[in-house]
PDB file of N, CA and C in Angstrom:
ATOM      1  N   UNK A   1       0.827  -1.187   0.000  1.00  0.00           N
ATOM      2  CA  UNK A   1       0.000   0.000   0.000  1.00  0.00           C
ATOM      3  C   UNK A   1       0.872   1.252   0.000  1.00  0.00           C
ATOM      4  N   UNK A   2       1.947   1.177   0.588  1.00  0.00           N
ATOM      5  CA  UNK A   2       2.695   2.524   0.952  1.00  0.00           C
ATOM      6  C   UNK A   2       3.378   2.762  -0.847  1.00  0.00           C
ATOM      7  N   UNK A   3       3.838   1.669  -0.881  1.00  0.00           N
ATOM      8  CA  UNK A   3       4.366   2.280  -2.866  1.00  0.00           C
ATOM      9  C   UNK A   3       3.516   2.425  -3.404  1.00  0.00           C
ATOM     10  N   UNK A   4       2.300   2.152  -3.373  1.00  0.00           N
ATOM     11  CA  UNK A   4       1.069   2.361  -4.379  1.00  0.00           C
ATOM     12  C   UNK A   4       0.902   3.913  -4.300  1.00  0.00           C
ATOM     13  N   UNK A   5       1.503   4.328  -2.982  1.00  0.00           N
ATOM     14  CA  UNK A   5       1.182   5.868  -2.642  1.00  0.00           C
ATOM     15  C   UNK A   5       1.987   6.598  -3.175  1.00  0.00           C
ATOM     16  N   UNK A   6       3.312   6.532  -3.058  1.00  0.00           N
ATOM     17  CA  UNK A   6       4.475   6.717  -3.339  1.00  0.00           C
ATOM     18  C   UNK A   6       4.335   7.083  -5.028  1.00  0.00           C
ATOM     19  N   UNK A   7       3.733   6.038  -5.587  1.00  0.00           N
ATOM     20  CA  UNK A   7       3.992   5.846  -7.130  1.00  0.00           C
ATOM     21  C   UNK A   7       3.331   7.056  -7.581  1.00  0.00           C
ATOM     22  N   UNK A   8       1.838   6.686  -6.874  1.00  0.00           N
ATOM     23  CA  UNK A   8       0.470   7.276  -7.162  1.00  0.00           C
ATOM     24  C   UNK A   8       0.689   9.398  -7.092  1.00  0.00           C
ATOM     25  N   UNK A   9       1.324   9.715  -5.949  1.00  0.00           N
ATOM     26  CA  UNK A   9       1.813  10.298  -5.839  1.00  0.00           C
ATOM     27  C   UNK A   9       3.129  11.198  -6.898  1.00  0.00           C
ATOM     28  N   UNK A  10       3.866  10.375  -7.109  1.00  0.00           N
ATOM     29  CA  UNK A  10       4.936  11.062  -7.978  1.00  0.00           C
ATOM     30  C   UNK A  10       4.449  10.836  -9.715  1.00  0.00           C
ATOM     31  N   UNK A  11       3.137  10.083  -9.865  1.00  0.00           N
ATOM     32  CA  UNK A  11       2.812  10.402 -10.703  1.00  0.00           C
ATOM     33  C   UNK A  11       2.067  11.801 -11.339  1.00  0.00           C
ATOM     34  N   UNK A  12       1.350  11.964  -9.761  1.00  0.00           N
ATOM     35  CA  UNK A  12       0.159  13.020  -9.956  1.00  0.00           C
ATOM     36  C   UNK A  12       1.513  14.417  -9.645  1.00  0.00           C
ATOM     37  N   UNK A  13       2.380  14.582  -9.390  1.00  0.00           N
ATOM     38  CA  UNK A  13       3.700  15.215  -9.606  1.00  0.00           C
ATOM     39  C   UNK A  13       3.622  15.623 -11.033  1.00  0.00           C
ATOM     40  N   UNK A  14       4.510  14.854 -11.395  1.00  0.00           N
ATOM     41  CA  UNK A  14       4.374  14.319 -13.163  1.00  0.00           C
ATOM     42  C   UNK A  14       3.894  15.092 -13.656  1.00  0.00           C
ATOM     43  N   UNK A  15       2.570  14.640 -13.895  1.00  0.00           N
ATOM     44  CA  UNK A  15       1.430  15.237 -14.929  1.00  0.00           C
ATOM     45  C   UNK A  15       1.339  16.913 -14.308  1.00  0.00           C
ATOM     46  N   UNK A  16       0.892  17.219 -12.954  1.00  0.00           N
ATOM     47  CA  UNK A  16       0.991  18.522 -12.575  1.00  0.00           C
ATOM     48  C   UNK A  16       1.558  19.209 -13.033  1.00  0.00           C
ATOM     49  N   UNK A  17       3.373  19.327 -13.603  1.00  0.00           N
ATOM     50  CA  UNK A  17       4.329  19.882 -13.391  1.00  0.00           C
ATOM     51  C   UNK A  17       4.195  20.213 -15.222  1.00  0.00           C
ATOM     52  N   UNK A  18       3.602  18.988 -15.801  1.00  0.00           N
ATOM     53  CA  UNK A  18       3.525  19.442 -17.021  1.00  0.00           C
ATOM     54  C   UNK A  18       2.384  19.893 -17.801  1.00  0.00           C
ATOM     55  N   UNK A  19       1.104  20.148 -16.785  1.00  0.00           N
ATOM     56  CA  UNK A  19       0.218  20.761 -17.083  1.00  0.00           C
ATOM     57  C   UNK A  19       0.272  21.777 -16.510  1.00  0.00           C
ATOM     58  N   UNK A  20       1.442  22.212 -15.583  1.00  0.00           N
ATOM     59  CA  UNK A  20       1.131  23.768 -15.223  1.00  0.00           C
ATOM     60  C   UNK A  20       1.119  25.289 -16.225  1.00  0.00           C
ATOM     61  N   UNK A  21       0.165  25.816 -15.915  1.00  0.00           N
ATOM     62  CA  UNK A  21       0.415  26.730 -16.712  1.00  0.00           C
ATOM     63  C   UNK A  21       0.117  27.926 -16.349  1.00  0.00           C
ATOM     64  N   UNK A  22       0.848  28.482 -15.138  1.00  0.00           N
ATOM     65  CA  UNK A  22       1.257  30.031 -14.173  1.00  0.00           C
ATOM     66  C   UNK A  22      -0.169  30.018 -13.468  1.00  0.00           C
ATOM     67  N   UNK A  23      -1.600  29.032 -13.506  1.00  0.00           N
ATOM     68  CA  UNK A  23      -2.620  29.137 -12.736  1.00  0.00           C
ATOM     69  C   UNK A  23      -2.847  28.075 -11.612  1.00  0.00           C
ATOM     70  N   UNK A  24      -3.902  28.321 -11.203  1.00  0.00           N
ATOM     71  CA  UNK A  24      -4.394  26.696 -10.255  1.00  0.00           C
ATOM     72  C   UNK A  24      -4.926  26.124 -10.775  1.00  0.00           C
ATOM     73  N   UNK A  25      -5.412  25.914 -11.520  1.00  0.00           N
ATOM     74  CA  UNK A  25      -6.272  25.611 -12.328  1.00  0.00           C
ATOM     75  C   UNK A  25      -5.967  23.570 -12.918  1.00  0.00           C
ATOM     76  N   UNK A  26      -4.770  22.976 -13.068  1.00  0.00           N
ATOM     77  CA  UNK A  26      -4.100  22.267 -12.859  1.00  0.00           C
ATOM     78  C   UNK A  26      -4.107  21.319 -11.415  1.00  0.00           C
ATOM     79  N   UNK A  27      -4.133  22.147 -10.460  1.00  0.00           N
ATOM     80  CA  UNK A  27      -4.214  21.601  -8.885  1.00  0.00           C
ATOM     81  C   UNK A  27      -5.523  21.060  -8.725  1.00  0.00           C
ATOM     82  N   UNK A  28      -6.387  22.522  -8.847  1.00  0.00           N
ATOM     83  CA  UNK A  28      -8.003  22.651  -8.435  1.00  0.00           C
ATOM     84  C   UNK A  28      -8.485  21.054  -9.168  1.00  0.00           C
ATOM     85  N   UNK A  29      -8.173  21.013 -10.642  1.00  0.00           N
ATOM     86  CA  UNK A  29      -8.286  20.049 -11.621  1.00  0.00           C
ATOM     87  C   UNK A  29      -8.268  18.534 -11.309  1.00  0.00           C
ATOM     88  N   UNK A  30      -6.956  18.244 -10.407  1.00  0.00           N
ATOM     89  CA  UNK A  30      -6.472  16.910  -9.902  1.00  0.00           C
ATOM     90  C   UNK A  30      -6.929  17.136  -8.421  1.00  0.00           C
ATOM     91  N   UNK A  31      -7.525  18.151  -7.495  1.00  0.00           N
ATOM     92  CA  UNK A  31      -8.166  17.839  -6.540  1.00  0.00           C
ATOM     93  C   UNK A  31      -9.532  17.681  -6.773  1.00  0.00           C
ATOM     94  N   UNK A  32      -9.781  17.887  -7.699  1.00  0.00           N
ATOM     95  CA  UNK A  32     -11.502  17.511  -7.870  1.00  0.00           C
ATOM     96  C   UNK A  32     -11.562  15.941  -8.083  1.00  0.00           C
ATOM     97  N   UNK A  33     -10.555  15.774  -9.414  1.00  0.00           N
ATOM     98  CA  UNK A  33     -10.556  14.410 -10.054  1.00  0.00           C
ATOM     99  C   UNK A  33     -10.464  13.405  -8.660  1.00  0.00           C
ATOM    100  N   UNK A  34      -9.991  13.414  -8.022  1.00  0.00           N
ATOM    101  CA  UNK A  34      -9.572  12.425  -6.530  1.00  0.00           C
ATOM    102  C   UNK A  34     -10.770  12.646  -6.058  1.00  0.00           C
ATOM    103  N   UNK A  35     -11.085  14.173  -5.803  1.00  0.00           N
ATOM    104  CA  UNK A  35     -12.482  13.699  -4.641  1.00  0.00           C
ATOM    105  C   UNK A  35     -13.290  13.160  -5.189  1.00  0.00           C
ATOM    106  N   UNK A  36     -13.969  13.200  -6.487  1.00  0.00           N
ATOM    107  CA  UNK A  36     -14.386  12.464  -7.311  1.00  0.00           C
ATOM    108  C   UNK A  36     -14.233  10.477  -7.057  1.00  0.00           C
ATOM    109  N   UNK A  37     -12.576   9.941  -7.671  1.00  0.00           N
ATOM    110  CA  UNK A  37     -12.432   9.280  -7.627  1.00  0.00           C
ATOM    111  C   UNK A  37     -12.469   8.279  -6.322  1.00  0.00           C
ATOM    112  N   UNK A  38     -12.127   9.365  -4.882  1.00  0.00           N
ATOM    113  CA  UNK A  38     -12.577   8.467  -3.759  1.00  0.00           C
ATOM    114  C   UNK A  38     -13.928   8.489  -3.831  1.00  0.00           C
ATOM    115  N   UNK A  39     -14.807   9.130  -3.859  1.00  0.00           N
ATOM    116  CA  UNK A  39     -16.254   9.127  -3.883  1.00  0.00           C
ATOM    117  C   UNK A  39     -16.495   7.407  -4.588  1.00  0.00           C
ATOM    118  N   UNK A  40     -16.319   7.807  -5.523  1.00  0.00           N
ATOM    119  CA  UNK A  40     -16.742   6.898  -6.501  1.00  0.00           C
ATOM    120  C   UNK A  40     -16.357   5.281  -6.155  1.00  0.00           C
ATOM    121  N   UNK A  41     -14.543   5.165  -5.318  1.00  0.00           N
ATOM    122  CA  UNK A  41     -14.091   4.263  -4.811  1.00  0.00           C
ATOM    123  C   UNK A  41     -14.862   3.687  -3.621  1.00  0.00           C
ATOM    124  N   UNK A  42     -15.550   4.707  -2.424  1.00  0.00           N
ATOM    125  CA  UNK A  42     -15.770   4.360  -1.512  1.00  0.00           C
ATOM    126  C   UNK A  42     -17.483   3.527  -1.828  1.00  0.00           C
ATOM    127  N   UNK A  43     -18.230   4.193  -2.895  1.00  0.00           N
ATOM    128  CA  UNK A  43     -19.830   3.681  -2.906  1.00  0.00           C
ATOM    129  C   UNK A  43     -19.532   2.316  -4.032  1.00  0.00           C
ATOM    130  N   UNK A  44     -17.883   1.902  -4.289  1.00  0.00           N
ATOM    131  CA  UNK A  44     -17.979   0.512  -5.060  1.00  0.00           C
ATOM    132  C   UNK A  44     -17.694  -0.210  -3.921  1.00  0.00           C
ATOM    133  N   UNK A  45     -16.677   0.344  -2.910  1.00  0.00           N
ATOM    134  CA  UNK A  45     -15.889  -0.992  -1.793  1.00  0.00           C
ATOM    135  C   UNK A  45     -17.490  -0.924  -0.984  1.00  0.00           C
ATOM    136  N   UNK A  46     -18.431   0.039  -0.285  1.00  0.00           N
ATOM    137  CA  UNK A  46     -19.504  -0.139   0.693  1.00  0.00           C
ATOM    138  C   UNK A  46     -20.218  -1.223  -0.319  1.00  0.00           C
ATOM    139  N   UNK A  47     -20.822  -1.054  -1.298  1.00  0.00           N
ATOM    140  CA  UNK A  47     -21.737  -1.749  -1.496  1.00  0.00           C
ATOM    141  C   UNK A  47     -21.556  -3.668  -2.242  1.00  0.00           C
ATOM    142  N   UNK A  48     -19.831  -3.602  -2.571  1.00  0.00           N
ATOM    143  CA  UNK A  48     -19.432  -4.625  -2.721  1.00  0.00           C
ATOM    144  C   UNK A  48     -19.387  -5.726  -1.597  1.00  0.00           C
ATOM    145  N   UNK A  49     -19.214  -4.817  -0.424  1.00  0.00           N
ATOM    146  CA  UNK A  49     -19.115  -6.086   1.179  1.00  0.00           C
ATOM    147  C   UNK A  49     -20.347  -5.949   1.558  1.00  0.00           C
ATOM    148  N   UNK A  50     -21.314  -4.756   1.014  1.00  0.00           N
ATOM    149  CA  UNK A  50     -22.547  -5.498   1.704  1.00  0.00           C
ATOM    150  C   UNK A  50     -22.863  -4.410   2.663  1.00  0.00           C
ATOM    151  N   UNK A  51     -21.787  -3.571   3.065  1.00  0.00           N
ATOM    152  CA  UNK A  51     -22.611  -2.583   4.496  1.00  0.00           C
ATOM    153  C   UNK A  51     -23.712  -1.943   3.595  1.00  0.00           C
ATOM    154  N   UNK A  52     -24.592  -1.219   4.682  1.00  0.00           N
ATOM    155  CA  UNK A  52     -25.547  -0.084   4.639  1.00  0.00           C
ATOM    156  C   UNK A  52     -25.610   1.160   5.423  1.00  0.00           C
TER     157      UNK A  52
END
């Protein structure tokens, strides 16, 4: 789990550094996409085991 972070991480680096372009707009961009993507992660893992 910890390199998955690590990776996950210096990827979202990466792409940042080469989509910057003098705004936030880039940041704002990849913090939406995540809250998004945990959203989306957390209502597949709840309803895959079954809680309510």
């Amino acid at each position: 789990m910890g390199a998955i972070q690590f990776v996950m991480g210096a990827s979202v680096s990466i792409a940042l550094g080469a989509l910057y372009d003098g705004t936030a707009r880039p940041m704002a961009t990849a913090f939406g996409l995540a809250g998004v993507a945990a959203l989306a992660a957390e209502r597949y893992l709840v309803r895959r085991a079954g809680v309510t």
